[in-house]
Every structure is written in C-alpha cells, then in structure tokens.
N, C-alpha and C. Protein backbone atom coordinates (compact mmCIF):
# COMPACT_ATOMS: atom_id res chain seq x y z
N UNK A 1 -18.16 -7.41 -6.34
CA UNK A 1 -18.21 -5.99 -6.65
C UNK A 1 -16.81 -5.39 -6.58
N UNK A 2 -16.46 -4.64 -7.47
CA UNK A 2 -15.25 -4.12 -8.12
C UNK A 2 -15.10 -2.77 -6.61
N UNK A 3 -14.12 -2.40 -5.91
CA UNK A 3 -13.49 -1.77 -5.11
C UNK A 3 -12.81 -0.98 -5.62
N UNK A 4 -12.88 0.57 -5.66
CA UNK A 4 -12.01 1.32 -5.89
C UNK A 4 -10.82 1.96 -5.43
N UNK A 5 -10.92 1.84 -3.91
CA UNK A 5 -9.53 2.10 -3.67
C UNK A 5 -9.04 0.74 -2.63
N UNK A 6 -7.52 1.29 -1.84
CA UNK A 6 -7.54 0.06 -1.27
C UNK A 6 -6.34 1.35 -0.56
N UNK A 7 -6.20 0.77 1.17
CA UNK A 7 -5.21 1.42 1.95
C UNK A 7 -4.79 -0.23 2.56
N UNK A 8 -2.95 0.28 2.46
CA UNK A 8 -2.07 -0.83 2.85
C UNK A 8 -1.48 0.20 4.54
N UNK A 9 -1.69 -0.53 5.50
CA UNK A 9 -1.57 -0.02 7.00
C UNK A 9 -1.07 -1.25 7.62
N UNK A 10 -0.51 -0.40 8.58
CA UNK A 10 0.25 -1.56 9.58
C UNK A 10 1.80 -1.83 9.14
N UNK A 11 2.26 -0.90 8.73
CA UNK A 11 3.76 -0.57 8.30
C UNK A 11 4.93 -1.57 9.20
N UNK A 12 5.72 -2.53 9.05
CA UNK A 12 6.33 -2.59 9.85
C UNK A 12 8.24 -2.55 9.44
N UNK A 13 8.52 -1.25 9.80
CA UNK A 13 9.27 -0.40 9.54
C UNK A 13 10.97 -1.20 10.33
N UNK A 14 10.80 -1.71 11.34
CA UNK A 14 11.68 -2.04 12.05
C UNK A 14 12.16 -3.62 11.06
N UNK A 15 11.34 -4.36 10.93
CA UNK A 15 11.46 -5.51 9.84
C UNK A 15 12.33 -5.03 8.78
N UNK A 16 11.38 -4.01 8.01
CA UNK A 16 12.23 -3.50 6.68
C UNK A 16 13.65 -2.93 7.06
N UNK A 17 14.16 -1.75 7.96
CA UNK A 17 15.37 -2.34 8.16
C UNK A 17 16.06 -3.73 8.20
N UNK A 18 15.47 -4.33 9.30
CA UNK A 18 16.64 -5.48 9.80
C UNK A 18 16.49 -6.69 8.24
N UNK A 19 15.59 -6.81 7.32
CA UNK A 19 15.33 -7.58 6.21
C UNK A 19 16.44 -6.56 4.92
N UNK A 20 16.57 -5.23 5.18
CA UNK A 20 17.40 -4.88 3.98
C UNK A 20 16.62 -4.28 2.92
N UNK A 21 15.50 -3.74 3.47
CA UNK A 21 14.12 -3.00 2.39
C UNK A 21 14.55 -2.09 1.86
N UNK A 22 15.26 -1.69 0.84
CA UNK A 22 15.56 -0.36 0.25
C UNK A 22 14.54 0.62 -0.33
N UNK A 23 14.25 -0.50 -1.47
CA UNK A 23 13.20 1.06 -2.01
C UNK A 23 11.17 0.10 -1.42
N UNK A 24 11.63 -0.91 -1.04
CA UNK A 24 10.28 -1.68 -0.53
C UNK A 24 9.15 -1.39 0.52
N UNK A 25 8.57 -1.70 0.77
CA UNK A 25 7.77 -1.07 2.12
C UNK A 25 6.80 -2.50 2.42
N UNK A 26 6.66 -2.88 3.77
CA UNK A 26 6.26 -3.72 4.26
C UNK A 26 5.06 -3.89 5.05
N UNK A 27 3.77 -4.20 5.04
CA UNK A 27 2.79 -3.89 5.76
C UNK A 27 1.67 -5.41 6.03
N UNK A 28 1.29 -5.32 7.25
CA UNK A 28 0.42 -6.28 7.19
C UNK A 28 -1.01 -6.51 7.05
N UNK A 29 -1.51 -5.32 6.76
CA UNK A 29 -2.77 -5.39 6.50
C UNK A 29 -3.35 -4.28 5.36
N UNK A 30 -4.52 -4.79 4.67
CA UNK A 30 -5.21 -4.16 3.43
C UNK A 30 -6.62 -4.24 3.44
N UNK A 31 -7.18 -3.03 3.62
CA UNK A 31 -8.70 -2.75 3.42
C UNK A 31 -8.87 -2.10 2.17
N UNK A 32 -10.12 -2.48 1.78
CA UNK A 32 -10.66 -2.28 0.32
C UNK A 32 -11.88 -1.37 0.86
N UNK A 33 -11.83 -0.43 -0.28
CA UNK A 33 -13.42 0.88 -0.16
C UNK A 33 -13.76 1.53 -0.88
N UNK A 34 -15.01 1.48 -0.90
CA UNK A 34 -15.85 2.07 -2.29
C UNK A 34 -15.51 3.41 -2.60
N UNK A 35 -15.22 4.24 -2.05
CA UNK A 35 -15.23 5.46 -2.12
C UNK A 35 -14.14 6.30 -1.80
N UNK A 36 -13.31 7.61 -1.76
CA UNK A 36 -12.37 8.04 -1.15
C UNK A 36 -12.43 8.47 -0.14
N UNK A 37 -13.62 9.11 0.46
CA UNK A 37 -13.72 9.48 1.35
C UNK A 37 -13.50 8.19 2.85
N UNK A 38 -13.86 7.17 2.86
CA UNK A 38 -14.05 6.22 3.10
C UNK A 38 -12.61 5.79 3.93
N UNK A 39 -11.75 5.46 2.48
CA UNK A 39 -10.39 5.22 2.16
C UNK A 39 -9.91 5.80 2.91
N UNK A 40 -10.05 7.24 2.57
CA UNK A 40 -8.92 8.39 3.24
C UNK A 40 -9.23 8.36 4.50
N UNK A 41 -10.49 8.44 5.04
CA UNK A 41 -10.63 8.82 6.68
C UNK A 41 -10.08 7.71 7.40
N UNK A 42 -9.68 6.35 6.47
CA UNK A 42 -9.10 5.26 7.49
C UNK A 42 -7.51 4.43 7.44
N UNK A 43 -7.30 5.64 6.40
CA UNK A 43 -5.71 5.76 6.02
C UNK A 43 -5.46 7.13 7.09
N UNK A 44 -6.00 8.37 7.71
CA UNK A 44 -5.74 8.61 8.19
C UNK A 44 -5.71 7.97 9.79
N UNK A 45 -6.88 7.09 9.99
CA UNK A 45 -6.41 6.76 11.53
C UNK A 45 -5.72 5.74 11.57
N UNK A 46 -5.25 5.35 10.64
CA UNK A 46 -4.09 4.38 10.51
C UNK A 46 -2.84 4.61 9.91
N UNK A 47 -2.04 5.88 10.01
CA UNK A 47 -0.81 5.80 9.97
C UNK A 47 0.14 5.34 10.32
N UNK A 48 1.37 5.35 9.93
CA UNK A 48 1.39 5.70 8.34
C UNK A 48 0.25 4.22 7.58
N UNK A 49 0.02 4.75 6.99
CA UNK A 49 -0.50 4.10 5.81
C UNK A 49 -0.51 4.81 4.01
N UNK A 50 -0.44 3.51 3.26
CA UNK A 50 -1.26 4.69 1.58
C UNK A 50 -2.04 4.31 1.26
N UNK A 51 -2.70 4.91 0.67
CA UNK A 51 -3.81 5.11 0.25
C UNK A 51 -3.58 5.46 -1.65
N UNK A 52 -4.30 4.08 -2.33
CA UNK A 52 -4.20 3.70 -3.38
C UNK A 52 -5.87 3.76 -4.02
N UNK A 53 -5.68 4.78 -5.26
CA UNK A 53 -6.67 3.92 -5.95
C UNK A 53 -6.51 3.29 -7.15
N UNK A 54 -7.07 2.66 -7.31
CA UNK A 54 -7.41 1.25 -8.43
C UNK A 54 -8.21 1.31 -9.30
N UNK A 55 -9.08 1.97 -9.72
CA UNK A 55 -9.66 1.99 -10.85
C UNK A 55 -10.77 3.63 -10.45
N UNK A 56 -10.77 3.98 -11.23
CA UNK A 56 -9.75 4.03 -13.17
C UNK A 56 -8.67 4.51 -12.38
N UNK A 57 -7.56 3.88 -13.57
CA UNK A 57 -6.02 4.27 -13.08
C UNK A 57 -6.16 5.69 -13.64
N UNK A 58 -6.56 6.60 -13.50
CA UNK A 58 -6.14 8.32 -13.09
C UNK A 58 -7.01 8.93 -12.59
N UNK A 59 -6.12 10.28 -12.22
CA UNK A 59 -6.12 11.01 -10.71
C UNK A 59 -5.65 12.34 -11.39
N UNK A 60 -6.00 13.50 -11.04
CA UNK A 60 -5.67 14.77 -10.85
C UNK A 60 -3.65 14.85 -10.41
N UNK A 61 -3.26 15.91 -10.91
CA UNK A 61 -1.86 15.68 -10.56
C UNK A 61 -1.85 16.13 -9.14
N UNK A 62 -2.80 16.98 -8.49
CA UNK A 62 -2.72 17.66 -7.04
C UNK A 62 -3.25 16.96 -6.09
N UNK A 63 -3.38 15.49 -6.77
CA UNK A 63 -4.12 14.06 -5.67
C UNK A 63 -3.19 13.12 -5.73
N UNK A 64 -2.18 13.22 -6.76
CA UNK A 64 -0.75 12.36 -6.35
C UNK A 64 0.00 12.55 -5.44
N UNK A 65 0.35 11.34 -5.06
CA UNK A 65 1.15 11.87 -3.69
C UNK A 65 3.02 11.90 -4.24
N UNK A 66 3.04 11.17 -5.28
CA UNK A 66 4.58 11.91 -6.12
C UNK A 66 4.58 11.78 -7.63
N UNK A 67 4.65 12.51 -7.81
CA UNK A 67 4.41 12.70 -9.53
C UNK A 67 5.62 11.75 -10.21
N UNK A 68 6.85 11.67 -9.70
CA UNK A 68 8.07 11.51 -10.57
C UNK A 68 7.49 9.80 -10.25
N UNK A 69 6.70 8.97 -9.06
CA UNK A 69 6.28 7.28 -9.16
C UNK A 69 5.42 7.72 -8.81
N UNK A 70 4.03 7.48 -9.28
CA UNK A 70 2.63 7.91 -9.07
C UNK A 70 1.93 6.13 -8.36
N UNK A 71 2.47 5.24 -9.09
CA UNK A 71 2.17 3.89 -8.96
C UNK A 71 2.32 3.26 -7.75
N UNK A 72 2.04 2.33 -6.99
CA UNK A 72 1.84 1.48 -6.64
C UNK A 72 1.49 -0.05 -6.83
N UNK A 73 2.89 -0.82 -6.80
CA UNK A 73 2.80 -2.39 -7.09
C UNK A 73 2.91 -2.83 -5.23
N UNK A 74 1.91 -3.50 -5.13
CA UNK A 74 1.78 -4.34 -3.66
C UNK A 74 1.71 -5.89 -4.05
N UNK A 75 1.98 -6.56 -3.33
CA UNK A 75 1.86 -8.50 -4.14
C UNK A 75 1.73 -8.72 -2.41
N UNK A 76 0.87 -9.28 -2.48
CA UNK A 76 0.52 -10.39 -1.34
C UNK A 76 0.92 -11.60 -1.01
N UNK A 77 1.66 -11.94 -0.04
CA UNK A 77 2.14 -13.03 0.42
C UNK A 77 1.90 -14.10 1.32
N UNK A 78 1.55 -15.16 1.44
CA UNK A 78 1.15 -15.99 2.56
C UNK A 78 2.70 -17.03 2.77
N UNK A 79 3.11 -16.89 4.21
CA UNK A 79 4.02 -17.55 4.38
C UNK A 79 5.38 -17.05 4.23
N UNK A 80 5.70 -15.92 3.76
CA UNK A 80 6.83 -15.33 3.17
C UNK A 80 7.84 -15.06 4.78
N UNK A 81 6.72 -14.90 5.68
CA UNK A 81 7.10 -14.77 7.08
C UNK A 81 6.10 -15.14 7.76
N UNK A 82 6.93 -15.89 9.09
CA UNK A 82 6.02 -16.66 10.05
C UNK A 82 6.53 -16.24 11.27
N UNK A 83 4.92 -16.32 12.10
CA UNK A 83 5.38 -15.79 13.43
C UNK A 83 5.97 -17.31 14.20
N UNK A 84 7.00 -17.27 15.15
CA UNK A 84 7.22 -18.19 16.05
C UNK A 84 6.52 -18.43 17.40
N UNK A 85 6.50 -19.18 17.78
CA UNK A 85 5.55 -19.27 19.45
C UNK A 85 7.07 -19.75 19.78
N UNK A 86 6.25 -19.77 21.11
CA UNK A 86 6.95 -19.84 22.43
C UNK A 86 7.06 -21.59 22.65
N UNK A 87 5.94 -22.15 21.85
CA UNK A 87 6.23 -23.87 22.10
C UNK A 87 7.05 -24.17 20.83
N UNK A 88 7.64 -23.21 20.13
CA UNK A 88 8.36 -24.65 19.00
C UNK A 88 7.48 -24.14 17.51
N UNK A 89 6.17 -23.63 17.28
CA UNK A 89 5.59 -23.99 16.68
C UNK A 89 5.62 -22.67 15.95
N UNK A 90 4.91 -22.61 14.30
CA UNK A 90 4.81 -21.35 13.57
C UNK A 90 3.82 -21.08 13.16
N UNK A 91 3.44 -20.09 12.94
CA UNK A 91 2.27 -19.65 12.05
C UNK A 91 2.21 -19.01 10.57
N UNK A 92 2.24 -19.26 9.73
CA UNK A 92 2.24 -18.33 8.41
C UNK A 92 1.72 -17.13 8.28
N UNK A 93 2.32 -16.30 8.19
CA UNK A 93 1.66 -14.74 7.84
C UNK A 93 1.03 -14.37 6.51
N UNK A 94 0.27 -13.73 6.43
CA UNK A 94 0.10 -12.56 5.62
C UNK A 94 0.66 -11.68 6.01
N UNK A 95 1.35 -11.16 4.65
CA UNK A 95 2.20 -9.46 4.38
C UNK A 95 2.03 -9.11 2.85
N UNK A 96 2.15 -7.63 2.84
CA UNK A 96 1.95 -7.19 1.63
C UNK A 96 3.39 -6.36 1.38
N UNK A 97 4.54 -6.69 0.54
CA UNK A 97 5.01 -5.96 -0.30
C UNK A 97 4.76 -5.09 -0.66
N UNK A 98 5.14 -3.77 -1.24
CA UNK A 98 4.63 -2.47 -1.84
C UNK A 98 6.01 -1.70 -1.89
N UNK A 99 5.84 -1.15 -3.57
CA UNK A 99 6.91 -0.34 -4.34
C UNK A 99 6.33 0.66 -4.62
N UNK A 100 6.51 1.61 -4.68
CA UNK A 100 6.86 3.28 -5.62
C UNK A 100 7.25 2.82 -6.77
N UNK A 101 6.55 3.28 -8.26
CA UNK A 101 7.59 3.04 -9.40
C UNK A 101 6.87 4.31 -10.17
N UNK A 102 7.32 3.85 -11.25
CA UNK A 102 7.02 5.11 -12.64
C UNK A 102 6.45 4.14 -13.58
N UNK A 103 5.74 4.60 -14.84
CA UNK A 103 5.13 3.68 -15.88
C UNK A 103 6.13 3.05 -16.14
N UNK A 104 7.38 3.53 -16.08
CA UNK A 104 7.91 2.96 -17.09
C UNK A 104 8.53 1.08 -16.69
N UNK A 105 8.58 1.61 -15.05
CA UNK A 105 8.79 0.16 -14.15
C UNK A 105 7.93 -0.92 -13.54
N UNK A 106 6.33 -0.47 -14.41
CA UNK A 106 5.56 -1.17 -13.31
C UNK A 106 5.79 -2.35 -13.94
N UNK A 107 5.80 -3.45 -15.62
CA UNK A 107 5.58 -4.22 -15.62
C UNK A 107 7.30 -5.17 -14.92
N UNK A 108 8.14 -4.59 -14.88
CA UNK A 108 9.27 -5.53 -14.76
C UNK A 108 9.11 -5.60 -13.21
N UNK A 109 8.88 -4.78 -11.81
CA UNK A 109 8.08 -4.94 -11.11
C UNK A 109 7.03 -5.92 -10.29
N UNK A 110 5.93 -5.71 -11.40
CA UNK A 110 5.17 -7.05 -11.11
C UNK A 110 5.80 -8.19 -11.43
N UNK A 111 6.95 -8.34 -12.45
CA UNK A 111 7.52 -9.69 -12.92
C UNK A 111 8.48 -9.96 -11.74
N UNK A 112 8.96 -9.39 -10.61
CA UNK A 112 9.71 -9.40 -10.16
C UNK A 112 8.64 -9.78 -8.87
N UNK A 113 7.66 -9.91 -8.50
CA UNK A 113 6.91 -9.72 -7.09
C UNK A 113 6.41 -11.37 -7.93
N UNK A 114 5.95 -11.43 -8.49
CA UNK A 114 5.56 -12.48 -9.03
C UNK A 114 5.82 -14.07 -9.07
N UNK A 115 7.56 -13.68 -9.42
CA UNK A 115 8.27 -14.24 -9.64
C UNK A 115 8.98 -15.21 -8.14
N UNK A 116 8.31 -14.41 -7.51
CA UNK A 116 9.06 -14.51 -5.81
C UNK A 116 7.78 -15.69 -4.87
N UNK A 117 8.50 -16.43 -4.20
CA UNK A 117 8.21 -17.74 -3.37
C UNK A 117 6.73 -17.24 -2.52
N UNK A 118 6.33 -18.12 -2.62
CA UNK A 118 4.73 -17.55 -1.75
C UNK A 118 3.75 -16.55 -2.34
N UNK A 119 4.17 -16.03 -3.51
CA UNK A 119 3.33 -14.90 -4.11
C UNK A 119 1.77 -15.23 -3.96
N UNK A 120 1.20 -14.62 -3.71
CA UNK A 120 -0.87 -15.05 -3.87
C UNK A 120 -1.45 -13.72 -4.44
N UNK A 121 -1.35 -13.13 -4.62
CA UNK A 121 -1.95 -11.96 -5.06
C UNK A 121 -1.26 -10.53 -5.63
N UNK A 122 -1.39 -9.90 -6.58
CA UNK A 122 -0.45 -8.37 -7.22
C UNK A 122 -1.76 -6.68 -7.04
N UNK A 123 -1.71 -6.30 -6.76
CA UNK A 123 -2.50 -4.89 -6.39
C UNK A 123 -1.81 -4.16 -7.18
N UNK A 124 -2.68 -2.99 -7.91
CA UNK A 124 -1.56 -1.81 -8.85
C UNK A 124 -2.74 -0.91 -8.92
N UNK A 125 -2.02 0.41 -8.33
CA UNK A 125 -3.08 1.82 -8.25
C UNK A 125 -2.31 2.29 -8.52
N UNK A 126 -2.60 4.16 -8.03
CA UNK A 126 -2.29 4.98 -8.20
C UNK A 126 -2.13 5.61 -6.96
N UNK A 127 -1.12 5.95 -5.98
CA UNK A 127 -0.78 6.12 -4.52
C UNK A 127 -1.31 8.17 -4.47
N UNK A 128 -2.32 8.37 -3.59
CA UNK A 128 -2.86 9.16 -3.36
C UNK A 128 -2.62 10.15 -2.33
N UNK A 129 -2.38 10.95 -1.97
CA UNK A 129 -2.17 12.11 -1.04
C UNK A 129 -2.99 11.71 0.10
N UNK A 130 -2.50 11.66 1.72
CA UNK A 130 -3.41 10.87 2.55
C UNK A 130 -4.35 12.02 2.90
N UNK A 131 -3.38 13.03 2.96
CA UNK A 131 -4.23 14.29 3.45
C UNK A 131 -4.82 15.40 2.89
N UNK A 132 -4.77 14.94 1.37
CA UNK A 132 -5.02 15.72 0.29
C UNK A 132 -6.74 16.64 0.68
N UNK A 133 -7.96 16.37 0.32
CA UNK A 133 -9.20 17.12 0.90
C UNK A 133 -9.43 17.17 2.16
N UNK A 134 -9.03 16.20 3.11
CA UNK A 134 -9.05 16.85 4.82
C UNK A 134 -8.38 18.16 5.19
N UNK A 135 -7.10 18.25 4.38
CA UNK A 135 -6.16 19.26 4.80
C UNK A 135 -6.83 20.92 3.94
N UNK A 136 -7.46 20.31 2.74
CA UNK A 136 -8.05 21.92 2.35
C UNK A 136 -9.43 22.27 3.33
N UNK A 137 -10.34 21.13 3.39
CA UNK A 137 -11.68 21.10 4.39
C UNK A 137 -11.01 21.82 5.74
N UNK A 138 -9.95 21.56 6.06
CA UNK A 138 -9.84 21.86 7.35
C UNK A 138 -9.28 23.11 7.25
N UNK A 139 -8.96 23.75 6.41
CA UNK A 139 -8.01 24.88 5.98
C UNK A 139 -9.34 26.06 6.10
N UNK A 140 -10.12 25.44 5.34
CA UNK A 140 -11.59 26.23 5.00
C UNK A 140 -11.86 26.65 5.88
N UNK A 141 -12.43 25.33 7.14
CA UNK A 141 -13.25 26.01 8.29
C UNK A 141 -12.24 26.82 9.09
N UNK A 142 -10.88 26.63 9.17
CA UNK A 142 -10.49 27.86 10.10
C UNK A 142 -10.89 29.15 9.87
N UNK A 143 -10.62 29.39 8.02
CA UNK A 143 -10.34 30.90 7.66
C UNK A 143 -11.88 31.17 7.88
C-alpha cells in the first residue's frame, strides 16, 4: 500500500558539521503515514524533523515550507557509516541523506545520490510546514 507522506527525524547535526554537510542534512530514521495529520503530529514530537509528502507531488503554496526549494531528494544508505564497538568490531548503519532543491535540480540530484557508494533507496516529496494546521488550530482555540 502506497504511503503518502514520510517524516525524516533523528537529525544528526554534529556529524554534518564534522563530515562537511553544506547544503545536505543527515538523519537516521524514516517513518511512512497515511495521512497528514498522522505525519505532522510525529514530526512534531520529533524535532527537528521534515515532514514530506509524496504523492501527489502538490501542495497549497501556504503548506510549503520554502517556496524558492519546495522538494525534497532523501537516498538511503546502508553502510555509508558504521558504528564502532568497543571490541574492534562494526556495525553498518542506516542513514538517510536529504537535500532542499528546486524543479529545476531535482533530476541531477537524484543522479548525484545515486551515483554514490552504498546507495539502496531515493525518496522525492514535497517538504511541508511542520507546524503549518497545529499552529492555526491552536491560534483558534486561544482567540
């Protein structure tokens, strides 16, 4: 069954410095959900996180979370990084990659995530406002 959105959480921010992440973003985990509501309530208890949807690729312009890269390219990796133990020994990770782009960059992008050692999987939405209907719902019940 086809999943409509998907939130990438578990940011690890200190990596992307010390690795040299410029415009990249690094995360280790991805839940898939039928619905937005769903999505959103668990992109919020997991910040930072984004919150992507995936089909149909469009969205209202006041549910983007940046108009000038609306997109989201994520590629999944096994092995790209491994944790070390304490005896000698490693483990292969899962991590997910993830870019900001514009139409005009998504396919060179994916050719570029693709193209790269360990690739297993490419994700492409549309990156969504985390707090977009909580923040008016909640606006409501004050007034």
């Amino acid at each position: 069954m086809q999943q409509d959105y998907f939130v990438l959480y578990k940011r690890d921010m200190v990596f992307e410095r010390e690795r040299g992440y410029d415009s990249k973003m690094l995360y280790d985990k991805k839940n898939n959900f039928n619905n937005y509501e769903e999505a959103s309530r668990f992109a919020l208890m997991n910040m930072p996180a984004v919150l992507v949807r995936q089909y149909p690729l469009q969205a209202k312009k006041e549910e983007l979370k940046d108009l000038k890269k609306p997109y989201i390219v994520a590629a999944e990796f096994l092995g790209k990084y491994n944790h070390e133990c304490y005896d000698g020994s490693s483990d292969a990770l899962v991590n997910f990659d993830a870019i900001r782009c514009s139409e005009n960059y998504l396919e060179q992008i994916i050719e570029c995530f693709v193209s790269e050692r360990n690739f297993k999987k490419m994700y492409v939405g549309l990156e969504l406002k985390v707090f977009g209907n909580f923040a008016k719902d909640y606006v409501a019940k004050i007034e």
